[in-house]
Protein backbone atom coordinates (compact mmCIF):
# COMPACT_ATOMS: atom_id res chain seq x y z
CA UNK A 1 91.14 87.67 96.35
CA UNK A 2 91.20 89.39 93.07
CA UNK A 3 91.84 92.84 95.20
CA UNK A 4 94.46 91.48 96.56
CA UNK A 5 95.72 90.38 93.35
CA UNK A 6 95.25 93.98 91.97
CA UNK A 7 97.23 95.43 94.83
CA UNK A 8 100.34 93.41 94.23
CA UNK A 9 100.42 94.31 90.83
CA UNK A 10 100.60 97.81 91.21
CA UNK A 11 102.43 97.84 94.75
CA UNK A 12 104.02 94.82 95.03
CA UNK A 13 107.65 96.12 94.47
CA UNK A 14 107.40 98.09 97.99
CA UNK A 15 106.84 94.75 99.87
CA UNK A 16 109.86 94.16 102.31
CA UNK A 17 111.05 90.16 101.33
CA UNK A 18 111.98 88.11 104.49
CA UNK A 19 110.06 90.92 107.14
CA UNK A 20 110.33 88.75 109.98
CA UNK A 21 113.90 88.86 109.79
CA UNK A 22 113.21 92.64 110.64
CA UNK A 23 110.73 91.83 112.87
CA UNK A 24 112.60 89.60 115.17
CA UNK A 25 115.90 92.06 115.11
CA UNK A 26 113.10 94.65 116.81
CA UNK A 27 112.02 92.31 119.26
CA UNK A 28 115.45 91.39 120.38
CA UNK A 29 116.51 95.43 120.59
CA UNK A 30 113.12 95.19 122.42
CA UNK A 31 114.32 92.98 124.89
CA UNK A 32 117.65 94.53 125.26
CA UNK A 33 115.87 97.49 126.44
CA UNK A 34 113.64 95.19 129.26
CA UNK A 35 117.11 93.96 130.20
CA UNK A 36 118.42 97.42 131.13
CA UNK A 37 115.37 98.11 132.32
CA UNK A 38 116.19 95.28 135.25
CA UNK A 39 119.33 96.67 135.64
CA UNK A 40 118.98 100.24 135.74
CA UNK A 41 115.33 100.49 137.12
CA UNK A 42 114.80 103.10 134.10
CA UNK A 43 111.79 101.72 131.69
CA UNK A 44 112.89 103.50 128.48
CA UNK A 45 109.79 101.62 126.42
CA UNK A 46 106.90 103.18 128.70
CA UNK A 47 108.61 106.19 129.09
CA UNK A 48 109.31 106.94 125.42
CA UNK A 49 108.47 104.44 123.15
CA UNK A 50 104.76 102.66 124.18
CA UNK A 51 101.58 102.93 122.32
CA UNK A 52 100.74 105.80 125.14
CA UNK A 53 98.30 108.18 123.27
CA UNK A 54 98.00 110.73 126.34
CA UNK A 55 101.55 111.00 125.17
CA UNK A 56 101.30 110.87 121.28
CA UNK A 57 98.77 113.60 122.24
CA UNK A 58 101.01 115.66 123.18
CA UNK A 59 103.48 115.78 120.19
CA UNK A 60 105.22 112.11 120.78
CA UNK A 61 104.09 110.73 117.07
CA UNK A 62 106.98 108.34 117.23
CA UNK A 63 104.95 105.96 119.50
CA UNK A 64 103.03 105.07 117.00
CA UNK A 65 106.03 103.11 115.28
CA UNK A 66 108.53 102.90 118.10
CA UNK A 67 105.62 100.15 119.85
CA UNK A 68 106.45 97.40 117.88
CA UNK A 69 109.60 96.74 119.06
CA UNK A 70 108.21 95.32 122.44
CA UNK A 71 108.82 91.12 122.28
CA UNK A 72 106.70 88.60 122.60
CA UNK A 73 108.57 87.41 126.11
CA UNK A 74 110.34 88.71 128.66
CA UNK A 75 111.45 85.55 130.23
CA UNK A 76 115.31 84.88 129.58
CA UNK A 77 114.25 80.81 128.90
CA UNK A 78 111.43 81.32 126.63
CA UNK A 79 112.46 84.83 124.80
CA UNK A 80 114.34 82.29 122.39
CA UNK A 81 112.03 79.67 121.94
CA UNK A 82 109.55 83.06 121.29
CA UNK A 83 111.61 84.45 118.50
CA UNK A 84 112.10 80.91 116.67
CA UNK A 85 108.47 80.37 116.87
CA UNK A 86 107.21 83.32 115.36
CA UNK A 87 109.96 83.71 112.94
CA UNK A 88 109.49 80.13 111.85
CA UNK A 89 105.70 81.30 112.13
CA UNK A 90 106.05 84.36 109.66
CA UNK A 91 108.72 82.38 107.02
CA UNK A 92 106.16 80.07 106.63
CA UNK A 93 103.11 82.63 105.54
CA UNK A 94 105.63 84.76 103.58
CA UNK A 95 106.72 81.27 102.04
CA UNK A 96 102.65 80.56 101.47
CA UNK A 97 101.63 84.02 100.39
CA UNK A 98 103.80 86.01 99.01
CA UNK A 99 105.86 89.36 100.29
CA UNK A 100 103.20 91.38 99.19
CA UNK A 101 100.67 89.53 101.03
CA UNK A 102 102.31 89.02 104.33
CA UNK A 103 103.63 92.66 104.65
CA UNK A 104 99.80 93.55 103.95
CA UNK A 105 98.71 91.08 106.44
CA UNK A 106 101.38 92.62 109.18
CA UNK A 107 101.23 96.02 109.20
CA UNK A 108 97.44 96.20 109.38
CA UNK A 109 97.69 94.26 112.29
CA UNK A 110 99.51 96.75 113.50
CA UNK A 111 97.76 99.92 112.07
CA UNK A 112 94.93 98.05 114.05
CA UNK A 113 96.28 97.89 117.24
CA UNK A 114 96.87 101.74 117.03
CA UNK A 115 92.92 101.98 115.96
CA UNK A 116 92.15 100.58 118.78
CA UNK A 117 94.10 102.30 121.04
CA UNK A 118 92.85 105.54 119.80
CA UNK A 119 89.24 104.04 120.32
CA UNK A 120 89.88 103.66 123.72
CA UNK A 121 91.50 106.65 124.91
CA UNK A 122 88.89 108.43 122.70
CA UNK A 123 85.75 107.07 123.97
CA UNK A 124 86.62 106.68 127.97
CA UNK A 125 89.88 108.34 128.29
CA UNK A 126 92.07 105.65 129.33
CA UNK A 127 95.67 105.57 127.30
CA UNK A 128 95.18 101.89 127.20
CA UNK A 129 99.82 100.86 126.36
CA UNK A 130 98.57 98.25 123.56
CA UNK A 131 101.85 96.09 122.84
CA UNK A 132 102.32 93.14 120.17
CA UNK A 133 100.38 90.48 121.68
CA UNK A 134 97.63 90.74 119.06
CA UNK A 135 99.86 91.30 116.27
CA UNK A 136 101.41 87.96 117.45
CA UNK A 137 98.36 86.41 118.06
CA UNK A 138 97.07 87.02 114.51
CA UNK A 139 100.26 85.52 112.74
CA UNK A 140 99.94 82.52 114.62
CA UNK A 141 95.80 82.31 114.22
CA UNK A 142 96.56 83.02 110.75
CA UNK A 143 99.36 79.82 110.63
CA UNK A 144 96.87 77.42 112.60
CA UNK A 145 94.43 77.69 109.69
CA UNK A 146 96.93 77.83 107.01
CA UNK A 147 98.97 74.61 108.37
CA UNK A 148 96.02 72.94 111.09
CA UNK A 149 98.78 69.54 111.28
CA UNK A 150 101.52 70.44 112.13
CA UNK A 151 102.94 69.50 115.70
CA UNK A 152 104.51 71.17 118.31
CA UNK A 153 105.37 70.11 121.61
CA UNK A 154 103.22 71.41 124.77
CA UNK A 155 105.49 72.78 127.12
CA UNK A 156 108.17 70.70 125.38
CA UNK A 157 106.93 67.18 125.97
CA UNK A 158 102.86 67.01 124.18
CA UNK A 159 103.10 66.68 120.80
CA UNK A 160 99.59 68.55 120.07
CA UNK A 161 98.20 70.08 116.47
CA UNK A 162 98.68 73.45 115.63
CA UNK A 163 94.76 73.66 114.64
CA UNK A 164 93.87 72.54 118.44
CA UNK A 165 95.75 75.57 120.27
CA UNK A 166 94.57 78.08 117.51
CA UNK A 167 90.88 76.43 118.56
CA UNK A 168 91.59 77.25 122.66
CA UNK A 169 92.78 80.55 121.27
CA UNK A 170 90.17 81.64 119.83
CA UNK A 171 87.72 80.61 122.35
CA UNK A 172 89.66 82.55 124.83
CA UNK A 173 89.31 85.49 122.56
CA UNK A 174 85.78 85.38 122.22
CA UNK A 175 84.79 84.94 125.83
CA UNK A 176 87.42 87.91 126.69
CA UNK A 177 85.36 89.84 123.92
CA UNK A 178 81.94 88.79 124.94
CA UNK A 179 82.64 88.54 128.64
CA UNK A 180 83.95 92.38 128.76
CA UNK A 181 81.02 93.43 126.56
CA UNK A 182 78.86 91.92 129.00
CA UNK A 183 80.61 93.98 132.11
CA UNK A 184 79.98 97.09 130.55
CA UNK A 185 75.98 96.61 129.86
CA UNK A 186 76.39 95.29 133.44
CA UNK A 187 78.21 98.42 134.36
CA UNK A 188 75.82 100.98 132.59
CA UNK A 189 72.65 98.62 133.95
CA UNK A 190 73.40 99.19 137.38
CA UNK A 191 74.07 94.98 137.68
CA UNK A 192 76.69 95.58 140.31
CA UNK A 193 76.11 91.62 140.78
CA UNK A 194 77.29 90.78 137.67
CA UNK A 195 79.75 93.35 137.23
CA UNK A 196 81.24 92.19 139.93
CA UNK A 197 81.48 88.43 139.10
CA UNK A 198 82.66 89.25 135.59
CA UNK A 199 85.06 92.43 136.02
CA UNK A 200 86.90 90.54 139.77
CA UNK A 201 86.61 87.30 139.29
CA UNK A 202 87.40 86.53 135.78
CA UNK A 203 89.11 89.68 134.70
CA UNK A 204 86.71 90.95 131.87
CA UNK A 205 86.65 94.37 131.08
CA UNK A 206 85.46 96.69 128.28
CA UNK A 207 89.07 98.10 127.16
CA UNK A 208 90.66 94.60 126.12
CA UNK A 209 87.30 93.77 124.89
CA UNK A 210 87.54 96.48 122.38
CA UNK A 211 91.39 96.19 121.86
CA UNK A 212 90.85 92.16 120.98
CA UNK A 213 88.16 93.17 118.37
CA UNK A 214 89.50 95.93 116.54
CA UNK A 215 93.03 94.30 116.84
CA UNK A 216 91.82 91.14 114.91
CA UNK A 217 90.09 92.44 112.10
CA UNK A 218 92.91 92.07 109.87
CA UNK A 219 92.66 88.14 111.14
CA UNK A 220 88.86 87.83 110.60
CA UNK A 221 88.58 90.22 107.28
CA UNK A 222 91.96 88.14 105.57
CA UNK A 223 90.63 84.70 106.61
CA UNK A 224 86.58 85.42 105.62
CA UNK A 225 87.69 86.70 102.34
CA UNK A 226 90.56 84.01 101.75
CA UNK A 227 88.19 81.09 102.17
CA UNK A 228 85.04 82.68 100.48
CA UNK A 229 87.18 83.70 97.51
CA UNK A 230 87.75 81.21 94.03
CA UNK A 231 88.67 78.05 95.05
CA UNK A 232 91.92 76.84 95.58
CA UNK A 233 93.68 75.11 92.50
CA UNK A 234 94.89 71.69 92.93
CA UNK A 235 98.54 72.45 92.95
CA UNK A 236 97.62 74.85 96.44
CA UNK A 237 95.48 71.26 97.65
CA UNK A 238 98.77 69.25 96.81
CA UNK A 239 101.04 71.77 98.32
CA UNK A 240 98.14 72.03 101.38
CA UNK A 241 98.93 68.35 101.82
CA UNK A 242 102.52 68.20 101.87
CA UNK A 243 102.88 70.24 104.84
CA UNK A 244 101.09 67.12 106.95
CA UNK A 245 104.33 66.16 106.64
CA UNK A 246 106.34 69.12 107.48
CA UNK A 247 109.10 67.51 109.43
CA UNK A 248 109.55 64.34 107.49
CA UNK A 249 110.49 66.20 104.05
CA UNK A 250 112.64 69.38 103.07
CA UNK A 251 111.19 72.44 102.02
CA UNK A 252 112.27 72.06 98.55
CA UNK A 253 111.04 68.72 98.29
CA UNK A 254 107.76 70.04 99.72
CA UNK A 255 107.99 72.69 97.28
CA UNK A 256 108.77 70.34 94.37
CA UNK A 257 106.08 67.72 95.61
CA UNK A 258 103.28 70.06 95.45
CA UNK A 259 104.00 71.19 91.59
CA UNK A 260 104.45 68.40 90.51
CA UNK A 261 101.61 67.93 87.89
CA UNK A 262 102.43 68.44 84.85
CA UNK A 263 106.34 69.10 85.69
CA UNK A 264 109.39 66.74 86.51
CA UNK A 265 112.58 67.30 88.60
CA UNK A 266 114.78 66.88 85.45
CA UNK A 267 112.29 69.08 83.47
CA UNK A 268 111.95 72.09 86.41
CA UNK A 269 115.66 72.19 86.76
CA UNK A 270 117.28 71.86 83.10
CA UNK A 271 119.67 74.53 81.58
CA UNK A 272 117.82 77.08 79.64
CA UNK A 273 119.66 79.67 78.73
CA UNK A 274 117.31 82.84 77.38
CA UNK A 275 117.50 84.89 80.70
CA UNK A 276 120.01 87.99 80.56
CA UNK A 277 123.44 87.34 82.42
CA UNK A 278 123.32 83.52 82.24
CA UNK A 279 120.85 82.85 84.72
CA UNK A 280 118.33 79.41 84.30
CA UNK A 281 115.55 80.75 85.45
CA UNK A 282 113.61 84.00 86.01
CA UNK A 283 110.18 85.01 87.80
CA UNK A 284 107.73 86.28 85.08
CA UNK A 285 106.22 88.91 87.64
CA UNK A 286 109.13 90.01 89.30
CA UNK A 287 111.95 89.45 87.27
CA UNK A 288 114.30 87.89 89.72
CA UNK A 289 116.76 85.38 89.27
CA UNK A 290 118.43 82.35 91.35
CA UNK A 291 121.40 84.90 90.95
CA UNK A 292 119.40 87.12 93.47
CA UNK A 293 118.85 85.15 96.41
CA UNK A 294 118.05 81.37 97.67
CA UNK A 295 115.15 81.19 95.58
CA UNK A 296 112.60 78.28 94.09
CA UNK A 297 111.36 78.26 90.61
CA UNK A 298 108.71 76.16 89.49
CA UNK A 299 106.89 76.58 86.24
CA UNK A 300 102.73 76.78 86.46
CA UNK A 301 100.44 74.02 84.67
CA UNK A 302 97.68 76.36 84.71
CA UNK A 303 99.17 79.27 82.71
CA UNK A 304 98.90 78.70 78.96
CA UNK A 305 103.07 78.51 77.51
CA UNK A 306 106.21 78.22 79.82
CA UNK A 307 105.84 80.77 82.37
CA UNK A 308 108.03 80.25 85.08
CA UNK A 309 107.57 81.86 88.92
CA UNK A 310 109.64 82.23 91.81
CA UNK A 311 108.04 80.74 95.35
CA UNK A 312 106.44 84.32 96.28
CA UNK A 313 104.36 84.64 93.04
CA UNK A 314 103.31 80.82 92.76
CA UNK A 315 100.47 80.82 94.47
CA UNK A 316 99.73 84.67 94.08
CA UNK A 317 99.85 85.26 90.02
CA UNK A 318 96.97 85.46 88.05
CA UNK A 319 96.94 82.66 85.32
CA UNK A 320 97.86 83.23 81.61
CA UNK A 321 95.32 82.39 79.25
């Protein structure tokens, strides 16, 4: 994705490192709020803070941000299980990507959701309160292709593939797509029949229909252009293969495993001091350190002389010829 690439380069420095942290501090503030909510029988998230656009409308522009914060559960079992999952979820695709990526990946998911919100209320009226299902639903689409082995355990006791529930996903998306598609040419026919079976008994409708496929684009338009761009280099393949066995190894010895061409332990990890204030290693695109952080260096065996990377800008740099 050579756009891509360009992007980072010249905006890469705004990317927000670790977002999900972020991410998951707004769910649980999100929750917090549901919980007085069940106390107090005041819903402060519908009344000020949903994606209601008869409301932004009307001068409420703080919507438009203030949404996000809604979690992924409401159930006081599985709200915890929820936030491990998707933050293990999203540390996993910043870990594969990059910041830059990720953040990109994120926040158009959620710039889509408020497209298609506005779609709705400005094509039939309806203030349809779109929340962060999609936006979770595309991190974890996005983490079944990106790591289709690893297992999880079906309501705690199945161990099942990651690639077989993003599969009965996606099938549910495109029949709820389809299916309320198909109740509005039913609708507009006259096929009460139809519009009947479709809209009553199986719950399709035109407004999700349209919220599920504007919602997703950043899903579709990241994963079509991600597999149809330049091929993969073998150190991506090795590092690919190393997470089929995710819970047997570390994620440094993953890490280390999948560079491993060219490169030995003893090699990666010698003293060289040339960086400024003592430090061993340094990022050649963004300058960091190990001094900043709990960061991974690895040098590349595809750039030509000994340009090291931190684990964001591994996978993401373009190679030095």
């Amino acid at each position: 994705m050579n756009f891509m690439r360009k992007l980072e380069r010249k905006y890469g420095k705004y990317a927000i490192p670790n977002l999900m942290n972020y991410i998951i501090v707004l769910y649980i503030i999100g929750y917090v709020l549901y919980i007085s909510q069940q106390l107090t029988g005041i819903d402060l998230y519908s009344t000020f803070l949903s994606l209601n656009f008869k409301m932004i409308m009307r001068g409420q522009v703080w919507r438009l941000v203030t949404y996000i914060i809604q979690p992924p559960s409401t159930s006081i079992i599985f709200i915890f299980f929820a936030l491990y999952f998707y933050y293990m979820i999203g540390t996993s695709l910043e870990r594969l990507w990059g910041s830059f990526k990720f953040n990109v990946y994120f926040f158009s998911g959620v710039i889509l959701n408020i497209i298609a919100a506005l779609i709705i209320y400005l094509i039939w009226g309806v203030s349809m309160e779109l929340n962060t299902y999609f936006i979770n639903l595309a991190l974890f689409m996005a983490f079944a292709v990106e790591f289709p082995d690893m297992e999880v355990l079906l309501f705690f006791i199945i161990p099942i593939k990651i690639k077989w529930l993003g599969i009965l996903d996606a099938i549910f998306l495109v029949a709820e797509i389809i299916g309320g598609y198909a109740a509005l040419i039913a609708y507009n026919t006259g096929n009460s029949v139809l519009f009947m079976r479709l809209y009553l008994n199986f719950g399709f409708e035109w407004f999700s229909a349209t919220a599920a496929l504007v919602a997703m684009l950043n899903f579709f338009i990241f994963m079509f252009l991600y597999k149809k761009g330049p091929g993969k280099s073998k150190t991506q393949k090795n590092f690919r293969k190393a997470t089929k066995n995710f819970n047997k190894t570390s994620f440094n010895e993953r890490f280390y495993n999948a560079n491993s061409e060219k490169t030995n332990w003893e090699d990666a990890n010698s003293y060289r001091p040339i960086n400024p204030g003592g430090a061993r290693h340094r990022c050649a695109i963004c300058g960091r350190t190990e001094k900043d952080g709990d960061l991974i260096f690895r040098y590349c065996s595809k750039c030509n002389g000994n340009y090291e990377y931190c684990q964001d800008h591994l996978y993401t740099h373009v190679h030095v010829k």
